[in-house]
C-alpha atoms as a PDB file:
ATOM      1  CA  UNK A   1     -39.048  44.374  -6.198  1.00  0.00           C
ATOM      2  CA  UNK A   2     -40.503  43.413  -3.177  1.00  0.00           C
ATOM      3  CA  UNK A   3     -43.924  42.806  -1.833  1.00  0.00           C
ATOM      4  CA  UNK A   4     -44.021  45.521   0.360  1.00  0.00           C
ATOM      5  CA  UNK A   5     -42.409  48.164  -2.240  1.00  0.00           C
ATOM      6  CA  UNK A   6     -45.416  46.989  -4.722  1.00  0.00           C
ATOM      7  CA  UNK A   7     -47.954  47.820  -2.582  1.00  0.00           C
ATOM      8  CA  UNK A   8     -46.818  51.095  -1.559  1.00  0.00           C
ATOM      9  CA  UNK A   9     -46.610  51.264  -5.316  1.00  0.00           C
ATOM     10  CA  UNK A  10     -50.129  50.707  -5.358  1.00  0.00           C
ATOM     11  CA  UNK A  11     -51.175  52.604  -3.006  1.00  0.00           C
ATOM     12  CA  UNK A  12     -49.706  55.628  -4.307  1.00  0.00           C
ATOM     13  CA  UNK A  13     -51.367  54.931  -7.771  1.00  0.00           C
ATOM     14  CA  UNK A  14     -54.410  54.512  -6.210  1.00  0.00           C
ATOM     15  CA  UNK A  15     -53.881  58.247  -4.414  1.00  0.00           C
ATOM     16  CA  UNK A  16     -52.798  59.557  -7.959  1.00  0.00           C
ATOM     17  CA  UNK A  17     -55.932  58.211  -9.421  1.00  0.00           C
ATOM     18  CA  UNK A  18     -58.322  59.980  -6.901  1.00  0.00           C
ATOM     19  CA  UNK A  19     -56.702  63.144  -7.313  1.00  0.00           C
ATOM     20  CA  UNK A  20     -56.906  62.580 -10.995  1.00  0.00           C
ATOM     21  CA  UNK A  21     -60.212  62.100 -11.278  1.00  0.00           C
ATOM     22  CA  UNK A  22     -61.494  65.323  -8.679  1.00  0.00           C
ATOM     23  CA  UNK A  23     -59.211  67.522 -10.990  1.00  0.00           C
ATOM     24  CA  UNK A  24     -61.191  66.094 -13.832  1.00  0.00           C
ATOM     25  CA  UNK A  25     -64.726  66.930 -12.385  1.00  0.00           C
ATOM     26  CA  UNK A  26     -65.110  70.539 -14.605  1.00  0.00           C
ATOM     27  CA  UNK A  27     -68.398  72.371 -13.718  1.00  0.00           C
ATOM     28  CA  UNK A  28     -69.793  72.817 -16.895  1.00  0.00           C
ATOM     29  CA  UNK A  29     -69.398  76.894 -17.483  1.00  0.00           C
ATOM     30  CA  UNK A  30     -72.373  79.166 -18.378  1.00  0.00           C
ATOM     31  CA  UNK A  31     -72.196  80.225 -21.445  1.00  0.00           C
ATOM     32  CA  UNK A  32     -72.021  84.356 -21.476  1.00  0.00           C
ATOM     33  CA  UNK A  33     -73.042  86.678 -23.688  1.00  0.00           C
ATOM     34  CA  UNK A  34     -70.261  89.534 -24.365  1.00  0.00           C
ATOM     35  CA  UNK A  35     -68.372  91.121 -27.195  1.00  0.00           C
ATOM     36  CA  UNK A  36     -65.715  89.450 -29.801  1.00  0.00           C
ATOM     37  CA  UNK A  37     -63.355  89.488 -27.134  1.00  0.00           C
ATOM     38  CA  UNK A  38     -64.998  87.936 -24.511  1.00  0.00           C
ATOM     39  CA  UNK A  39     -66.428  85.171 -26.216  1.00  0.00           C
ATOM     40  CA  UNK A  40     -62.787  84.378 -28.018  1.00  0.00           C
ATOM     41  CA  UNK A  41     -61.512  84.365 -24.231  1.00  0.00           C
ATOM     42  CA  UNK A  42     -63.887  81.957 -23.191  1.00  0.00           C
ATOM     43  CA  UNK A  43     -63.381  79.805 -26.216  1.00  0.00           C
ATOM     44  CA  UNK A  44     -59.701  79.595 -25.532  1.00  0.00           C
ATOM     45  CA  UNK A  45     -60.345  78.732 -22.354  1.00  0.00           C
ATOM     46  CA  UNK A  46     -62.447  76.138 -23.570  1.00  0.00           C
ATOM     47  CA  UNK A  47     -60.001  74.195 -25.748  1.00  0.00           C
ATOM     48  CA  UNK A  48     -57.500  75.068 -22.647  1.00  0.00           C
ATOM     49  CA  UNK A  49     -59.373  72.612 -20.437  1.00  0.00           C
ATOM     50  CA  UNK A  50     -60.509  70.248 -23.063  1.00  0.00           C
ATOM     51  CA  UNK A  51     -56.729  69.837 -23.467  1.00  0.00           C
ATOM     52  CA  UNK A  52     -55.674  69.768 -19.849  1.00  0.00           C
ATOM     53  CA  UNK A  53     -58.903  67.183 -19.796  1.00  0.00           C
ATOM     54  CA  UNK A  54     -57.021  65.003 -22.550  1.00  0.00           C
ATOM     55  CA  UNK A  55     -54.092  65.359 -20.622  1.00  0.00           C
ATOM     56  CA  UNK A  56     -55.687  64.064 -17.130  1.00  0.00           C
ATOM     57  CA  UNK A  57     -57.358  60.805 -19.308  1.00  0.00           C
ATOM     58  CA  UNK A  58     -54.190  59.768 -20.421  1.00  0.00           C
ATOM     59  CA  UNK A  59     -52.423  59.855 -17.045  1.00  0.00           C
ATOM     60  CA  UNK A  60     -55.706  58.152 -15.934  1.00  0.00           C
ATOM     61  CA  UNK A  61     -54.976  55.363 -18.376  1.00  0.00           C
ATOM     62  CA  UNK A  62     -51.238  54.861 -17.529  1.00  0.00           C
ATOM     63  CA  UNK A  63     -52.176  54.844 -14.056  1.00  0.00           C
ATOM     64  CA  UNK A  64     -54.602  51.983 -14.969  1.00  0.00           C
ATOM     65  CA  UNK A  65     -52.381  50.227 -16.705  1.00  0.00           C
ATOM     66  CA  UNK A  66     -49.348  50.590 -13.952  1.00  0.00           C
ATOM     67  CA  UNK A  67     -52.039  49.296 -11.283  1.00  0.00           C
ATOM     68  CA  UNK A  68     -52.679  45.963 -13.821  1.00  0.00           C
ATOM     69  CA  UNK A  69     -48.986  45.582 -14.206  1.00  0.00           C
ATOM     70  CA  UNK A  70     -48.819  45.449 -10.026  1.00  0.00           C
ATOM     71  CA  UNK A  71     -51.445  43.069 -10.239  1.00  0.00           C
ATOM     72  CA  UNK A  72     -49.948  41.115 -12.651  1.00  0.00           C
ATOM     73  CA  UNK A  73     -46.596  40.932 -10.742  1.00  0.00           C
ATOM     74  CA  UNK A  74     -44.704  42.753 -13.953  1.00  0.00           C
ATOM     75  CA  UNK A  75     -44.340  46.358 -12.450  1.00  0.00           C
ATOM     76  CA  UNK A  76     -40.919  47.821 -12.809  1.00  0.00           C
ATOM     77  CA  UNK A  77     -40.069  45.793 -15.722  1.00  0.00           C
ATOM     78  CA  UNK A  78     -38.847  47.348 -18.691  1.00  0.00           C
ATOM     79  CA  UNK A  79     -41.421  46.929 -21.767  1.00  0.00           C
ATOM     80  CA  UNK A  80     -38.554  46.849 -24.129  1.00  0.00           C
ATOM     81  CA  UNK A  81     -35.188  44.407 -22.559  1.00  0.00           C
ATOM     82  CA  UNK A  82     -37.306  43.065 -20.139  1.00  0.00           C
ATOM     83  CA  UNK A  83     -34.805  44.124 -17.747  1.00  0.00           C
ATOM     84  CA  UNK A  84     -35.676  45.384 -14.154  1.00  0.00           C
ATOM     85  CA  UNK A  85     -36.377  49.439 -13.681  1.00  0.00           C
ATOM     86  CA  UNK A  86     -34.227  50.948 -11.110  1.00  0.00           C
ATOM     87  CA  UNK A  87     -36.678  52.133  -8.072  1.00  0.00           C
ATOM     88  CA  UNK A  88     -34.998  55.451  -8.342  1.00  0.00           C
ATOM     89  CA  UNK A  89     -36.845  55.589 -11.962  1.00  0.00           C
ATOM     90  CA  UNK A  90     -39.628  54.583 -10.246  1.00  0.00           C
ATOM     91  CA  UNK A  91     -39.754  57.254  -7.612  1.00  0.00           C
ATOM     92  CA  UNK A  92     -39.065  60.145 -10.233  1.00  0.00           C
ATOM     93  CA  UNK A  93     -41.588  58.972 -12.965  1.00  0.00           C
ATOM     94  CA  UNK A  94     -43.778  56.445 -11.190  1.00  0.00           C
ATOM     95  CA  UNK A  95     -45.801  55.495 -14.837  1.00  0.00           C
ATOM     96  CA  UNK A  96     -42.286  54.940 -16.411  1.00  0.00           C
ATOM     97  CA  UNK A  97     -42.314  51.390 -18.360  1.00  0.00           C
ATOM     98  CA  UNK A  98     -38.928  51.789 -19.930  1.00  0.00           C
ATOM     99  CA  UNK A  99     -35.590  51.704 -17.975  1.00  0.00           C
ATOM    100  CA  UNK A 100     -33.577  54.700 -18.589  1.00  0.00           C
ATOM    101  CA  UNK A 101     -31.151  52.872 -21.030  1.00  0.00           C
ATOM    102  CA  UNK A 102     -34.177  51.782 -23.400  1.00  0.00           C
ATOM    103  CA  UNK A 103     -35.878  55.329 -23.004  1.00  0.00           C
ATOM    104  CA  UNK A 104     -32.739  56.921 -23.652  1.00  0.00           C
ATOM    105  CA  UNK A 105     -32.654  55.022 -27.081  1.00  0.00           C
ATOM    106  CA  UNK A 106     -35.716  55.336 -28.338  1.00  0.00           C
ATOM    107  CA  UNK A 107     -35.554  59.075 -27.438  1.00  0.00           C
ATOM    108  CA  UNK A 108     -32.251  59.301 -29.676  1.00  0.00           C
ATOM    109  CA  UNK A 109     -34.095  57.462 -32.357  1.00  0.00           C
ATOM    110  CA  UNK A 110     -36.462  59.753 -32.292  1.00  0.00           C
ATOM    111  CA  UNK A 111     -34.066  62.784 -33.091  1.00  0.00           C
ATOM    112  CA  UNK A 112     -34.435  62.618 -36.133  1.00  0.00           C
ATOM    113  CA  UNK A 113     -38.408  62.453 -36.671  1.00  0.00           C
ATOM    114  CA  UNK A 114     -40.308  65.899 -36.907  1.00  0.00           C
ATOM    115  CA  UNK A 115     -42.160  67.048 -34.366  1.00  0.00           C
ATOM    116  CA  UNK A 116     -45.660  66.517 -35.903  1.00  0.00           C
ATOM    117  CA  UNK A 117     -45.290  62.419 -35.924  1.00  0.00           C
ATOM    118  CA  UNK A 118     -43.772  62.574 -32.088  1.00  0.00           C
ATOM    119  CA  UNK A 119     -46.639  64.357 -31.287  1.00  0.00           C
ATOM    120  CA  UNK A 120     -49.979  62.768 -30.535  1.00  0.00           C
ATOM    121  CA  UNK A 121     -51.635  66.274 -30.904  1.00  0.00           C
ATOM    122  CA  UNK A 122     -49.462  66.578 -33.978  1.00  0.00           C
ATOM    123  CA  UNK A 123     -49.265  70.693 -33.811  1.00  0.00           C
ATOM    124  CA  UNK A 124     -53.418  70.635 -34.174  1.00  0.00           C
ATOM    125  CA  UNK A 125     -56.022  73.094 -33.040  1.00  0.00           C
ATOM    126  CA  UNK A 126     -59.000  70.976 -31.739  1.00  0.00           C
ATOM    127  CA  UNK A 127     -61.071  72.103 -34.708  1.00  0.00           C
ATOM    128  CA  UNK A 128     -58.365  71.629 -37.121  1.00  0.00           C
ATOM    129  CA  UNK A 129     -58.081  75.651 -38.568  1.00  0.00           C
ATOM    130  CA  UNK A 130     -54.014  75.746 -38.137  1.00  0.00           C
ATOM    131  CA  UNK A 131     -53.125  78.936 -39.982  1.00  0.00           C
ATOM    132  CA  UNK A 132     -49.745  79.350 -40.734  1.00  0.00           C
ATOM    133  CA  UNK A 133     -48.565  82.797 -39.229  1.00  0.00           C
ATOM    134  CA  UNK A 134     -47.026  83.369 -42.564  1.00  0.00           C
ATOM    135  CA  UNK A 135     -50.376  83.751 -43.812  1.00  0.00           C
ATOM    136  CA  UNK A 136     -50.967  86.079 -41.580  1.00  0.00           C
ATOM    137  CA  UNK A 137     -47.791  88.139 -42.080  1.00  0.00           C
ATOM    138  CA  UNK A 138     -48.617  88.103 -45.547  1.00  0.00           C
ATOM    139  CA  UNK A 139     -52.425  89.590 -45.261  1.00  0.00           C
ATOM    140  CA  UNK A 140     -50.612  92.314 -42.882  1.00  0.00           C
ATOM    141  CA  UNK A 141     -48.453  93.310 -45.356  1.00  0.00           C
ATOM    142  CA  UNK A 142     -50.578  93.780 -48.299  1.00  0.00           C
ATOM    143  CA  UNK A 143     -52.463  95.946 -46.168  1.00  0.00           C
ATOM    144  CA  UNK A 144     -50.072  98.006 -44.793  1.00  0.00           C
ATOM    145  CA  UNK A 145     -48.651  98.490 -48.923  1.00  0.00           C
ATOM    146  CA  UNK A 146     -52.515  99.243 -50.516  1.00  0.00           C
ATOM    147  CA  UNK A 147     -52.378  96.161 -52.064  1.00  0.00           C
ATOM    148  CA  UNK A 148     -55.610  94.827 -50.482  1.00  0.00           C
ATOM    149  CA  UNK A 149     -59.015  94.349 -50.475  1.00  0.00           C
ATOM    150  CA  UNK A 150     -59.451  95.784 -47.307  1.00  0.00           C
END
C-alpha cells in the first residue's frame, strides 16, 4: 500500500475516532420517580446504552490499534498469513486485520462452537439474572392449572 493510501487511511480513522468519542459523551439521565413500568423502561434503557457504550469502546480500541498498525507501517496486513489485505477489504471494513481467505476460515472453524463461547457477551444480562423463558412458561402454566402458590 502506498504512502498516500495510508494516510488517507489515517485520516479517516482519525474522523472515525472523533465521531466515536461525541457519540460516547451520554448526559448522565435524571433519575425519575414513576410506577413499575416506568422505572423498568428506564432501566432497560439503561443497560441499552451501557451496551451500545461497550460497543463504541471496542470500536474505539480497534481504531487505536489500526492507527498503531499505520504507524508501524503493518496496516493491511493480514494478522494470520501475513499476506497483504485487498484495499477493497479495506474500504468495506476499514478495522479488518484478516484477509478474507483467513476470516473466511476461522469463521468456518467456528461453525461448530456454540454461540455462548463466540460471544464476548456470552448470552448475559449485565447483572447476570438470565432466566430461562422455560421457567417462565412453566410458572404460567401452573397458574393457569391451580397448581400454584399464587
Amino acid at each position: 500500500m502506498n504512502a498516500e493510501m495510508m494516510k488517507q487511511f489515517e485520516n479517516l480513522f482519525i474522523e472515525l475516532k472523533k465521531s466515536t468519542l461525541n457519540e460516547m459523551k451520554m448526559e448522565t439521565p435524571s433519575l425519575e420517580k414513576g410506577d413499575e413500568i416506568d422505572l423498568s423502561q428506564e432501566d432497560r434503557q439503561r443497560e441499552l446504552d451501557l451496551k451500545l457504550l461497550a460497543r463504541q469502546n471496542f470500536m474505539l480500541k480497534k481504531i487505536d490499534n489500526a492507527l498503531f498498525q499505520i504507524k508501524n507501517g503493518t496496516f493491511g496486513i493480514c494478522h494470520e498469513c501475513d499476506g497483504e489485505i485487498e484495499i477493497n477489504r479495506l474500504r468495506a471494513r476499514p478495522v479488518a486485520t484478516q484477509c478474507i481467505a483467513c476470516k473466511e476460515e476461522s469463521e468456518r472453524g467456528e461453525g461448530h462452537m456454540m454461540y455462548e463461547k463466540r460471544s464476548h457477551t456470552q448470552g448475559k444480562s449485565l447483572h447476570g439474572n438470565v432466566i430461562p423463558l422455560r421457567a417462565h412458561a412453566e410458572d404460567l402454566a401452573s397458574v393457569l392449572t391451580g397448581n400454584s402458590d399464587y
